[in-house]
N, C-alpha and C. Protein backbone atom coordinates (compact mmCIF):
# COMPACT_ATOMS: atom_id res chain seq x y z
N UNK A 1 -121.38 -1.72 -143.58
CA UNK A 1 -121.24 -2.93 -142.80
C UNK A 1 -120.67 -4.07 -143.64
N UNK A 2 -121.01 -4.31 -145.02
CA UNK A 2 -121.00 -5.03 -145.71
C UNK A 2 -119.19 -5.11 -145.97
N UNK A 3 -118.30 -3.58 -145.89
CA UNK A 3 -116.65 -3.63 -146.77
C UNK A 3 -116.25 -4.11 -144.90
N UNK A 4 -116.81 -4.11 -144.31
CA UNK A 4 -116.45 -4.66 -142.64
C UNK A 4 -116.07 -5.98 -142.78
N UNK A 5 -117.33 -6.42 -143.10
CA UNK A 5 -117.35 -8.05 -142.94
C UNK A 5 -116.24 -8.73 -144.13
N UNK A 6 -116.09 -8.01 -145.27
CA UNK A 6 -115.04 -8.54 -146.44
C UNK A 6 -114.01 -8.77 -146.23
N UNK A 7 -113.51 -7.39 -145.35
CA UNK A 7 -112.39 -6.95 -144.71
C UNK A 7 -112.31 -8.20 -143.99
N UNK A 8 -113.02 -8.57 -142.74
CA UNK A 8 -112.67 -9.39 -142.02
C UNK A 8 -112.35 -11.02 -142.82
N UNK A 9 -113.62 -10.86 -144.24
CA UNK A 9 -113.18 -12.37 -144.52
C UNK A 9 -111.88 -12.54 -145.13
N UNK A 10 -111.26 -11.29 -145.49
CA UNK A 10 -109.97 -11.16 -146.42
C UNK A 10 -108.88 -11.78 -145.28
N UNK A 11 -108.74 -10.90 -144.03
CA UNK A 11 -107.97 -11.01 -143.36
C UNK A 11 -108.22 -13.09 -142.72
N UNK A 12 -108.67 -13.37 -142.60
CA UNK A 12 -108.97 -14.62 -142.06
C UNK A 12 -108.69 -15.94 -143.06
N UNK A 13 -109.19 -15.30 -144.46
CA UNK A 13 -108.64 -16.66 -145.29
C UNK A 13 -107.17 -15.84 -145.85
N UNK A 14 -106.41 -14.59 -145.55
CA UNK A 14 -105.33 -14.65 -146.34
C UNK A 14 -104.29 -15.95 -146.01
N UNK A 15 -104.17 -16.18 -144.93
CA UNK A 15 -103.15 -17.00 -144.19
C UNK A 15 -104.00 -18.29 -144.39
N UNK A 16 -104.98 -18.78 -144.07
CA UNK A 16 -105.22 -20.22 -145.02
C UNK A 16 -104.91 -20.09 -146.58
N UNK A 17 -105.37 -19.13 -147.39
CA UNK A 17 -104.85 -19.08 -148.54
C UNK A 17 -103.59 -19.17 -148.65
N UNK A 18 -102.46 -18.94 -147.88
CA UNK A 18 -100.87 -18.92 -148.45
C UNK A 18 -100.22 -20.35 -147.83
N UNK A 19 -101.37 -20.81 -146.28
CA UNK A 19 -100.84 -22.00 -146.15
C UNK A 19 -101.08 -23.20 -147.26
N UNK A 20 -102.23 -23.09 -147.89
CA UNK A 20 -102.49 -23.95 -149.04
C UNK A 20 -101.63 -24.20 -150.26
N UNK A 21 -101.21 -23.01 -150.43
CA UNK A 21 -100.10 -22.55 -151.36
C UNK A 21 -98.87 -23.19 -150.67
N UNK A 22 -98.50 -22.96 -149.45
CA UNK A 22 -97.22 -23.71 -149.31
C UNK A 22 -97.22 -25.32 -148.97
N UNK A 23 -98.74 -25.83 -148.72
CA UNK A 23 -98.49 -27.31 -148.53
C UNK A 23 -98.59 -27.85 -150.57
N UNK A 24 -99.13 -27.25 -150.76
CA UNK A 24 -99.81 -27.47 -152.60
C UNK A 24 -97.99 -27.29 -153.29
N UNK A 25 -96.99 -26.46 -152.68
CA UNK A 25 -95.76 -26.44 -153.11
C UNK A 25 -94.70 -27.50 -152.48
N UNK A 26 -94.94 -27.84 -151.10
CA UNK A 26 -93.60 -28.73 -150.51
C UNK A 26 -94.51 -29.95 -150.49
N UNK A 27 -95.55 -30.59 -150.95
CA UNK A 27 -96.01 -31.57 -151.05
C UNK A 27 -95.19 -32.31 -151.52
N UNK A 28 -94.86 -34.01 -150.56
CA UNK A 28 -93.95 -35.10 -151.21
C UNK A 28 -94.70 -35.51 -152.53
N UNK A 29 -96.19 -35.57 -152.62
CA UNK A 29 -96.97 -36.27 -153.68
C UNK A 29 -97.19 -35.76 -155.20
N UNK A 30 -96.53 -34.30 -155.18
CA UNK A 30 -96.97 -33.78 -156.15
C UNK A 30 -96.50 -34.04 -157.67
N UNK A 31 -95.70 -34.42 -157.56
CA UNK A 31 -95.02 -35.92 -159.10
C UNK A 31 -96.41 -36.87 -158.94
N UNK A 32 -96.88 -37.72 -158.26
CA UNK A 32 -98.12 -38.31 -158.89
C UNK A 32 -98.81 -37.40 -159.65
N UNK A 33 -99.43 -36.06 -159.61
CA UNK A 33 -100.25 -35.53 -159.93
C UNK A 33 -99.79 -35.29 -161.83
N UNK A 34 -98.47 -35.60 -162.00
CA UNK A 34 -98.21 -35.03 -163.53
C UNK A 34 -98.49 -36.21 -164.20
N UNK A 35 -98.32 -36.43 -165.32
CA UNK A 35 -99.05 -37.27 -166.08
C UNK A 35 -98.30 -38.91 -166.03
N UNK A 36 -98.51 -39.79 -165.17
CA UNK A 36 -98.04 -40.75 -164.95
C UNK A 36 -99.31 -41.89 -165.07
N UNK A 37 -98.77 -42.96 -166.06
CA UNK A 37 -99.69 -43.63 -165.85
C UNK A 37 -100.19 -44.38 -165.09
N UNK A 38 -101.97 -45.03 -165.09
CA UNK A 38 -102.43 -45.22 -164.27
C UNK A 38 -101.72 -47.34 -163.30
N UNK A 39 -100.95 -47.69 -164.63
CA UNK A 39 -100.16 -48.73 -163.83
C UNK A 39 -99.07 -48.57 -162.87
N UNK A 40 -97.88 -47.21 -163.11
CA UNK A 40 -97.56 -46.39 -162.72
C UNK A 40 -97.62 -46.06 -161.07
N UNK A 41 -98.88 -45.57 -160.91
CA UNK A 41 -99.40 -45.44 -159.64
C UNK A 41 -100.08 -46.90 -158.79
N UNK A 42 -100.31 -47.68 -159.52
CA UNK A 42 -100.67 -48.71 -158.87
C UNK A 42 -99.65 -49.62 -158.43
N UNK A 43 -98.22 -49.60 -158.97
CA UNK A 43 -96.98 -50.28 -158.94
C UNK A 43 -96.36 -49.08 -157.66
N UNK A 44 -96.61 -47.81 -157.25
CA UNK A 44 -95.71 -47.13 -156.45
C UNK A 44 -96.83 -47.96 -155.25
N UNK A 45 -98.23 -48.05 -155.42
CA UNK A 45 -99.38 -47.69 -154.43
C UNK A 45 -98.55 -49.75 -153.29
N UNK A 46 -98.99 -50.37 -154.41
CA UNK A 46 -98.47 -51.62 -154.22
C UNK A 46 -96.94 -52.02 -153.34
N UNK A 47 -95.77 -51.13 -154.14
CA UNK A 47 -94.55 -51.51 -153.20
C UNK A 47 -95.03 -50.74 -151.83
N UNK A 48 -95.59 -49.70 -151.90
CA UNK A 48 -95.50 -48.94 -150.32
C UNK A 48 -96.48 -50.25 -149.29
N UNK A 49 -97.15 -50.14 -149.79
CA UNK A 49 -98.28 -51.24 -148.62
C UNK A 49 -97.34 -52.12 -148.62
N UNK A 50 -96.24 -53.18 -149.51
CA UNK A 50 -95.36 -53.80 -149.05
C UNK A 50 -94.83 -53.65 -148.34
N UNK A 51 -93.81 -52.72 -148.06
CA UNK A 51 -92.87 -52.00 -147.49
C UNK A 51 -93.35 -51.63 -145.93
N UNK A 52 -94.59 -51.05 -145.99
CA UNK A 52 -95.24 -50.91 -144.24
C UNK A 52 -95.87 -52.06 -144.21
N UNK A 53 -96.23 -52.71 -144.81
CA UNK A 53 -96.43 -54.33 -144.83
C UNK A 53 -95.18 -55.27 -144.04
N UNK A 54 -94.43 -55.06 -144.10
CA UNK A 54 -92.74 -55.61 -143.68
C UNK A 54 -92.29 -55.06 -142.39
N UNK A 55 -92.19 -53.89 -142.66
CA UNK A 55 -91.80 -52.70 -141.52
C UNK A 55 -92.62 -53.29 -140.08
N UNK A 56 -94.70 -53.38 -140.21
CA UNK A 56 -95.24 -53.64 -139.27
C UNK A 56 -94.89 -54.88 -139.01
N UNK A 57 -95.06 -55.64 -139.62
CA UNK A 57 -94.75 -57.22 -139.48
C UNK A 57 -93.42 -57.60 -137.98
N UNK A 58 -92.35 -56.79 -139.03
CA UNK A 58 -91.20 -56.65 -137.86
C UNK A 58 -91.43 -56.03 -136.22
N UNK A 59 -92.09 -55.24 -136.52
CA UNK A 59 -92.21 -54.19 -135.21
C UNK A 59 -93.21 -55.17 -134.33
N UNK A 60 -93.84 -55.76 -135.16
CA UNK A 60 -94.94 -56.74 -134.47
C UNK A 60 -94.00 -57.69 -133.57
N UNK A 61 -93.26 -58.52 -134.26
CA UNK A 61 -92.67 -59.40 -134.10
C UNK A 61 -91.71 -58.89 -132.96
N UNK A 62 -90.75 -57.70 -132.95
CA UNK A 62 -89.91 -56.92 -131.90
C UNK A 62 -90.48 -57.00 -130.81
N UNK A 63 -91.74 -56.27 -130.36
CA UNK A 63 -92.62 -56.29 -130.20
C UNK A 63 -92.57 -57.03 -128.98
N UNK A 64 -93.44 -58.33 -130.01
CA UNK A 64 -93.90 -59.70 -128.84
C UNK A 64 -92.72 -60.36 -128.48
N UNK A 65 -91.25 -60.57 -129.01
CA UNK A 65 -89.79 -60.53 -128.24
C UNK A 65 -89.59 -59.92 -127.12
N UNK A 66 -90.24 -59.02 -127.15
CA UNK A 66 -89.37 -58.09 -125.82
C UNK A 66 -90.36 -58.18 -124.82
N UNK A 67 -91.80 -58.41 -125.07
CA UNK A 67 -92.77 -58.46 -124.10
C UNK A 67 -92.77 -59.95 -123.34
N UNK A 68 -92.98 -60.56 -124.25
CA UNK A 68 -93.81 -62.10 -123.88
C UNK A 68 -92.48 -63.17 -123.94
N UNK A 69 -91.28 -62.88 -124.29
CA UNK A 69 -90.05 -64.09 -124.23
C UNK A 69 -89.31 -64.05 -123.21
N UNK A 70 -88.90 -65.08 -122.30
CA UNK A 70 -88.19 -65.15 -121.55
C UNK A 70 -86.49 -64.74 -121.36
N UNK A 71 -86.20 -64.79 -122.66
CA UNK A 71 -84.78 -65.04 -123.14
C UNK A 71 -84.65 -63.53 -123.36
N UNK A 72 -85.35 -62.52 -123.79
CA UNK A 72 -85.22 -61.10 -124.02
C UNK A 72 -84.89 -60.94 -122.66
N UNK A 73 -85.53 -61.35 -121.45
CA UNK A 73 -85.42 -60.59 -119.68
C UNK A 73 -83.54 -61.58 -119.33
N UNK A 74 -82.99 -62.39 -120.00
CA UNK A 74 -81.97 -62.82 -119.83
C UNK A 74 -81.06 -62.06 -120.27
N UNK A 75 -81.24 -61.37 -121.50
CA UNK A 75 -80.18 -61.03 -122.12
C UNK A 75 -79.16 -59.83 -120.80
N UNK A 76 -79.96 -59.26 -120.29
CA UNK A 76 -79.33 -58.85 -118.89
C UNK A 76 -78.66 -59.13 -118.13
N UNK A 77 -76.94 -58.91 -117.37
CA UNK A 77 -76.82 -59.65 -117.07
C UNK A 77 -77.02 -59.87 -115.02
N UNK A 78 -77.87 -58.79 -115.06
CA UNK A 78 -78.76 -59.31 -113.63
C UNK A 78 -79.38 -60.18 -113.49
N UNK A 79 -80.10 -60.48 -114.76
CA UNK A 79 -81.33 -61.68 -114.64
C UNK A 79 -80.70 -63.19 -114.75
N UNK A 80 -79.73 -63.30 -115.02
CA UNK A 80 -79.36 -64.80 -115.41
C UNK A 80 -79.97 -65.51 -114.07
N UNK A 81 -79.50 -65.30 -112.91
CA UNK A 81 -79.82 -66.29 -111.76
C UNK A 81 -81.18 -65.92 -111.91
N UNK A 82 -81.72 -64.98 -111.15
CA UNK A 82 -83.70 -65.12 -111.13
C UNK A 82 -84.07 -65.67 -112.43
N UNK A 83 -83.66 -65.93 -113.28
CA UNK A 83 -84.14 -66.71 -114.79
C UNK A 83 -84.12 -68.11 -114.58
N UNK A 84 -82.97 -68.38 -113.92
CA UNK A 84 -82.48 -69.74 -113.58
C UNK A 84 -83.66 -70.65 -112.51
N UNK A 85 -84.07 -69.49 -111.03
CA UNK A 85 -84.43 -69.83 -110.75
C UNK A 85 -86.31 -69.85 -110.74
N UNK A 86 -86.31 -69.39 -111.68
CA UNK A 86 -87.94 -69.20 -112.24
C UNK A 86 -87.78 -70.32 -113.24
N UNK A 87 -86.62 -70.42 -113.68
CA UNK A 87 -87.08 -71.89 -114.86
C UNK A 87 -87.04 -73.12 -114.34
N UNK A 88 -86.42 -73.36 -112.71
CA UNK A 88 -86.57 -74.45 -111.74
C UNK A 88 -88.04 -74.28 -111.27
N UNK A 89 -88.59 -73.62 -111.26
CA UNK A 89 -89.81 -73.47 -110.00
C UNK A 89 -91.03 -73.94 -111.02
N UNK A 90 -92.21 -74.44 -110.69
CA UNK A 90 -93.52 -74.79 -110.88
C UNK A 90 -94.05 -73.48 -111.65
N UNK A 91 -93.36 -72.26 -111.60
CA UNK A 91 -94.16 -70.92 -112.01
C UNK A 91 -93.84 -70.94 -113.43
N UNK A 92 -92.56 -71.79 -113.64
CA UNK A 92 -92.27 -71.45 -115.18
C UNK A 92 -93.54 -71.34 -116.32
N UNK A 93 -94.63 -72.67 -116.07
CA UNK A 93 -95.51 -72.83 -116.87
C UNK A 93 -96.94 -71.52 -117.07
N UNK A 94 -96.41 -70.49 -116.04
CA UNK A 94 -97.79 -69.49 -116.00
C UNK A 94 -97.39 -68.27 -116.96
């Protein structure tokens, strides 16, 4: 019972075993892991949070342009008159 159950654990971790092996090989990170120093990594760790630091910022900003501005629903050129006449009317302020 016992070469049953081996059997079965062989067969079940072979393929996690070789997927490990292939993420442990095409890993983008695996240059951190060689001997780089520890300022090194704190100078890559630093520009990246910049960088999606910037990136979100923008997308934020895109974002609330296209949702919440009037002038984004203009750029169309269907909307010019209903723009016109929503910026005459009492509704403009809601």
């Amino acid at each position: 019972m016992s070469g049953l159950l081996e059997t079965i654990k062989r067969i079940i971790m072979a393929p996690l075993r070789l997927a490990e092996k292939i993420l442990k090989f095409f890993s983008p990170f695996r240059w951190l892991e060689k001997d780089m120093p520890l300022k090194g990594k704190i100078i890559i760790a630093v520009l990246l949070l910049a960088i999606f630091g910037v990136v979100g910022y923008g997308s934020f900003r895109f974002y609330d342009f296209t949702q919440n501005n009037p002038n984004f629903c203009v750029s169309c050129h269907v909307m010019k008159e209903a723009f016109e006449t929503w910026e005459a009317s009492v509704h403009q302020e809601i």
